[in-house]
N, C-alpha and C. Protein backbone atom coordinates (compact mmCIF):
# COMPACT_ATOMS: atom_id res chain seq x y z
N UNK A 1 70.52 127.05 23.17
CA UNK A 1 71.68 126.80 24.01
C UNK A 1 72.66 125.92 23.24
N UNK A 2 74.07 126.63 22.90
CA UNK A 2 74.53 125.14 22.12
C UNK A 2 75.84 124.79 23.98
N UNK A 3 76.28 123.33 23.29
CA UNK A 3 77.26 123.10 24.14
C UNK A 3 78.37 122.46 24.09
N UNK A 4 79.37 121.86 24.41
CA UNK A 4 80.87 122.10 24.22
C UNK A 4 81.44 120.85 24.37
N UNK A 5 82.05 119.86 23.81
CA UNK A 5 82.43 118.50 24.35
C UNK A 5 83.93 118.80 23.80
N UNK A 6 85.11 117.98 24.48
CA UNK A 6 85.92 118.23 24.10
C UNK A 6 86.68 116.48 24.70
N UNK A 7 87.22 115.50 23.85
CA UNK A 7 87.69 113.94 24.29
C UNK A 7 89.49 114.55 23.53
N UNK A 8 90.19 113.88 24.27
CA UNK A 8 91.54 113.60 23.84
C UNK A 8 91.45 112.24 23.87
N UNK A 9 92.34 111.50 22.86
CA UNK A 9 92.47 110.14 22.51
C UNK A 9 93.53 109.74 22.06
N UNK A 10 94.79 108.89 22.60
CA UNK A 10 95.85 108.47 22.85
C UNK A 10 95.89 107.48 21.64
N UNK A 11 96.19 107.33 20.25
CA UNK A 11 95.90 106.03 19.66
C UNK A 11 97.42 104.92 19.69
N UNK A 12 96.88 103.71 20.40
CA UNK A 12 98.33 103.50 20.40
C UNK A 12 98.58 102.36 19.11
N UNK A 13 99.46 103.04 18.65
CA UNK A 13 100.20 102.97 17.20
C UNK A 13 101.05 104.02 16.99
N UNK A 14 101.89 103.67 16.03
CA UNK A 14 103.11 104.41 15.55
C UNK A 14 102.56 105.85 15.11
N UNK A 15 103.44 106.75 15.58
CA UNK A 15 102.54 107.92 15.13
C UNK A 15 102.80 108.23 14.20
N UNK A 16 104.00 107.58 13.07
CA UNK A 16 103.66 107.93 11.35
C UNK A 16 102.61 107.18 10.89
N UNK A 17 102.63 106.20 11.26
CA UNK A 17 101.21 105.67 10.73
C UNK A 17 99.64 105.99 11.05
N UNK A 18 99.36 106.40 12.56
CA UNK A 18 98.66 107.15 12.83
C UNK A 18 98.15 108.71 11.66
N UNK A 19 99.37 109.04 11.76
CA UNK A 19 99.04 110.37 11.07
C UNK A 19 98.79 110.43 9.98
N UNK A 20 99.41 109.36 8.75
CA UNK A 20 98.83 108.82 7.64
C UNK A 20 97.04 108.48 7.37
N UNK A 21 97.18 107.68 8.94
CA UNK A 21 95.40 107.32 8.67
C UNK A 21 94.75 108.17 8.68
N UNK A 22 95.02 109.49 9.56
CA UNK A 22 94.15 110.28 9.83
C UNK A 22 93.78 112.16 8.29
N UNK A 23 95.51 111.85 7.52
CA UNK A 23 95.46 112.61 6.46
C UNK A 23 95.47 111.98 5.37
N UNK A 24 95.38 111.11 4.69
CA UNK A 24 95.51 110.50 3.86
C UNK A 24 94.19 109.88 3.24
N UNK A 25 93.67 110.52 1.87
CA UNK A 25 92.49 110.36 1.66
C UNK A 25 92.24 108.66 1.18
N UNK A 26 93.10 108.41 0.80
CA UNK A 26 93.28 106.78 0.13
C UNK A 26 92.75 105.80 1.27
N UNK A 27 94.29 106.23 2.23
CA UNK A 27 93.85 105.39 3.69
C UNK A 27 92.17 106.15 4.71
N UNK A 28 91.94 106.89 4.34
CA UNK A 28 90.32 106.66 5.11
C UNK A 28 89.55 106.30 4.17
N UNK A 29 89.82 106.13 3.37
CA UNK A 29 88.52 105.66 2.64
C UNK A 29 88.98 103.79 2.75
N UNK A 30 89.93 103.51 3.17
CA UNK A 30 89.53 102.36 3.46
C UNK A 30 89.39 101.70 5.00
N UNK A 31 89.42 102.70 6.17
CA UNK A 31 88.96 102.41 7.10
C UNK A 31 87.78 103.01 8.01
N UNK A 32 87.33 104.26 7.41
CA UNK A 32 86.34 104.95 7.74
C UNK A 32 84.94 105.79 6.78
N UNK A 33 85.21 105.48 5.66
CA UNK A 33 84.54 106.67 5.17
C UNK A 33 84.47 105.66 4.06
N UNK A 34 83.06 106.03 2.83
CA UNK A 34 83.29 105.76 1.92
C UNK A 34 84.16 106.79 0.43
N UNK A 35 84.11 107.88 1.01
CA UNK A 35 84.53 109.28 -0.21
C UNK A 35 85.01 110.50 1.38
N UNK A 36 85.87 110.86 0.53
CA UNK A 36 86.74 112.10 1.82
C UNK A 36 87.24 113.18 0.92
N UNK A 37 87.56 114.20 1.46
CA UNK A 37 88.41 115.70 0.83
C UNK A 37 89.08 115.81 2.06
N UNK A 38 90.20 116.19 1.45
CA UNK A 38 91.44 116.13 2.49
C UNK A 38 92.40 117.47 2.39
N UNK A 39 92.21 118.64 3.23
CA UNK A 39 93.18 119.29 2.74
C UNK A 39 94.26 119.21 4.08
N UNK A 40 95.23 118.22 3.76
CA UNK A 40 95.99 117.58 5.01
C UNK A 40 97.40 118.99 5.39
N UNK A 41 96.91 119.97 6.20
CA UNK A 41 97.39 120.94 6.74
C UNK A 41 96.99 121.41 7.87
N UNK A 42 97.97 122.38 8.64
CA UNK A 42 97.33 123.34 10.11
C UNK A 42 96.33 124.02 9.00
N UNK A 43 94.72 124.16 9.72
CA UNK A 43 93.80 124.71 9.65
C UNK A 43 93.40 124.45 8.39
N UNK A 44 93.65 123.18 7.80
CA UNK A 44 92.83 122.36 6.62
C UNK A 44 91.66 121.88 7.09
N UNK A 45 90.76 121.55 6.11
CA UNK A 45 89.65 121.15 6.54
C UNK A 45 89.23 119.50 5.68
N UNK A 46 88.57 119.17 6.20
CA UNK A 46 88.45 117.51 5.63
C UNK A 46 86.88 117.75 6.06
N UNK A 47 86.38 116.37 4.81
CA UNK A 47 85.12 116.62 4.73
C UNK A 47 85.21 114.86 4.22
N UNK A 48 84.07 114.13 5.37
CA UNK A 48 83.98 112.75 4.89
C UNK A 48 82.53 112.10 4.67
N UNK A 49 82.29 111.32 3.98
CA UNK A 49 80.80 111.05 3.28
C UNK A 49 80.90 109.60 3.07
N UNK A 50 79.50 108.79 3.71
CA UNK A 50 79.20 107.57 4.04
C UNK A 50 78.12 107.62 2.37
N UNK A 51 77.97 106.09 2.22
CA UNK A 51 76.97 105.75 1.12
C UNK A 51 75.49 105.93 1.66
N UNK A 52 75.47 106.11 3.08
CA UNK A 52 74.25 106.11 3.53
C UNK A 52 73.50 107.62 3.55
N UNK A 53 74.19 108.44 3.52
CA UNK A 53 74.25 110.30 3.14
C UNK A 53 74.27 111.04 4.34
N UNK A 54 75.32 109.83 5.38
CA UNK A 54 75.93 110.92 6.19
C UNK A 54 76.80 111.49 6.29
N UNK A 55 77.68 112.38 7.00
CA UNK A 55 78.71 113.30 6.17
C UNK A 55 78.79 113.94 7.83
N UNK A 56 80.28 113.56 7.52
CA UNK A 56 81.63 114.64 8.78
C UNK A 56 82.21 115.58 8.24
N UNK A 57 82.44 116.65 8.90
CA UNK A 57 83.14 118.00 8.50
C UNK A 57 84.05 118.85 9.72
N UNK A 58 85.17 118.48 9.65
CA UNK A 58 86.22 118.98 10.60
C UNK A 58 87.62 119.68 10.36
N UNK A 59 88.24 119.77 10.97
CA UNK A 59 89.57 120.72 10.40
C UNK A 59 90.66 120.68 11.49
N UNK A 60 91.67 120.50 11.01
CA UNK A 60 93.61 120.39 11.46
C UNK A 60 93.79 121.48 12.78
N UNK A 61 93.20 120.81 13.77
CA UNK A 61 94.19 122.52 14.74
C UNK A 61 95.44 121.97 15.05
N UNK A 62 95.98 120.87 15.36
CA UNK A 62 97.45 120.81 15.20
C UNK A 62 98.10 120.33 14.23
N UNK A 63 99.08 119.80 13.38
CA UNK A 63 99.50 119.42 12.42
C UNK A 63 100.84 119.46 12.10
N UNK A 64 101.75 118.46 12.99
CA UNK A 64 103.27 118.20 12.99
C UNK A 64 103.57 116.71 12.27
N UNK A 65 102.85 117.17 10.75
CA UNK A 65 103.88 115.55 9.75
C UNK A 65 104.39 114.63 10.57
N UNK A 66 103.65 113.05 10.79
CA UNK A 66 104.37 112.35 11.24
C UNK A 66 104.50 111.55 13.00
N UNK A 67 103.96 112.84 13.31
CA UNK A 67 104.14 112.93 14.92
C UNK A 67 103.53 113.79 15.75
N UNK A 68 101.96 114.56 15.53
CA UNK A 68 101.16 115.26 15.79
C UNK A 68 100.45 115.61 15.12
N UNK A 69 98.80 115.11 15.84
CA UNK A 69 97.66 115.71 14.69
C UNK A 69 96.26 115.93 15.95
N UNK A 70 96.03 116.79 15.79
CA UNK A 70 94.97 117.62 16.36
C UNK A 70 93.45 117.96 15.70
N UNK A 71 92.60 117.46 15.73
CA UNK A 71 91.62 117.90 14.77
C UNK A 71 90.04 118.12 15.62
N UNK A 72 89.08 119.34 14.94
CA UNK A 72 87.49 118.99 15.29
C UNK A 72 86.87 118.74 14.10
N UNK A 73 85.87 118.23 14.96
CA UNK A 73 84.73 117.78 13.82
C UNK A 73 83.43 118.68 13.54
């Protein structure tokens, strides 16, 4: 059986800066991740990796530079 979660999350901050944190491989690696791949586009995929050998893998469903970003994991 698999199953389906789906959270929206309002971050309040500027949404150029927001959107920076969230594509920008420089800036997650200094607030979330230790190592990231970033292909910062609609239907890019990003791939992020802890020292401990855990590892996120998600991708862009919305992607408006600046002022909209949509993503799963």
């Amino acid at each position: 059986m698999s199953a389906s979660l789906s959270l929206s999350y309002s971050v309040p901050a500027a949404p150029d800066l927001t959107f920076r944190m969230f594509t920008t491989p420089f800036l997650l690696k200094q607030w979330l991740c230790n190592d990231c791949k970033v292909e910062a586009r609609a239907g890019g995929k990003f791939f992020l990796l802890w020292n401990d050998g855990n590892h996120a893998v998600g991708a862009y469903t919305a992607f408006e530079p600046g002022a909209h970003l949509e993503f799963r994991w």
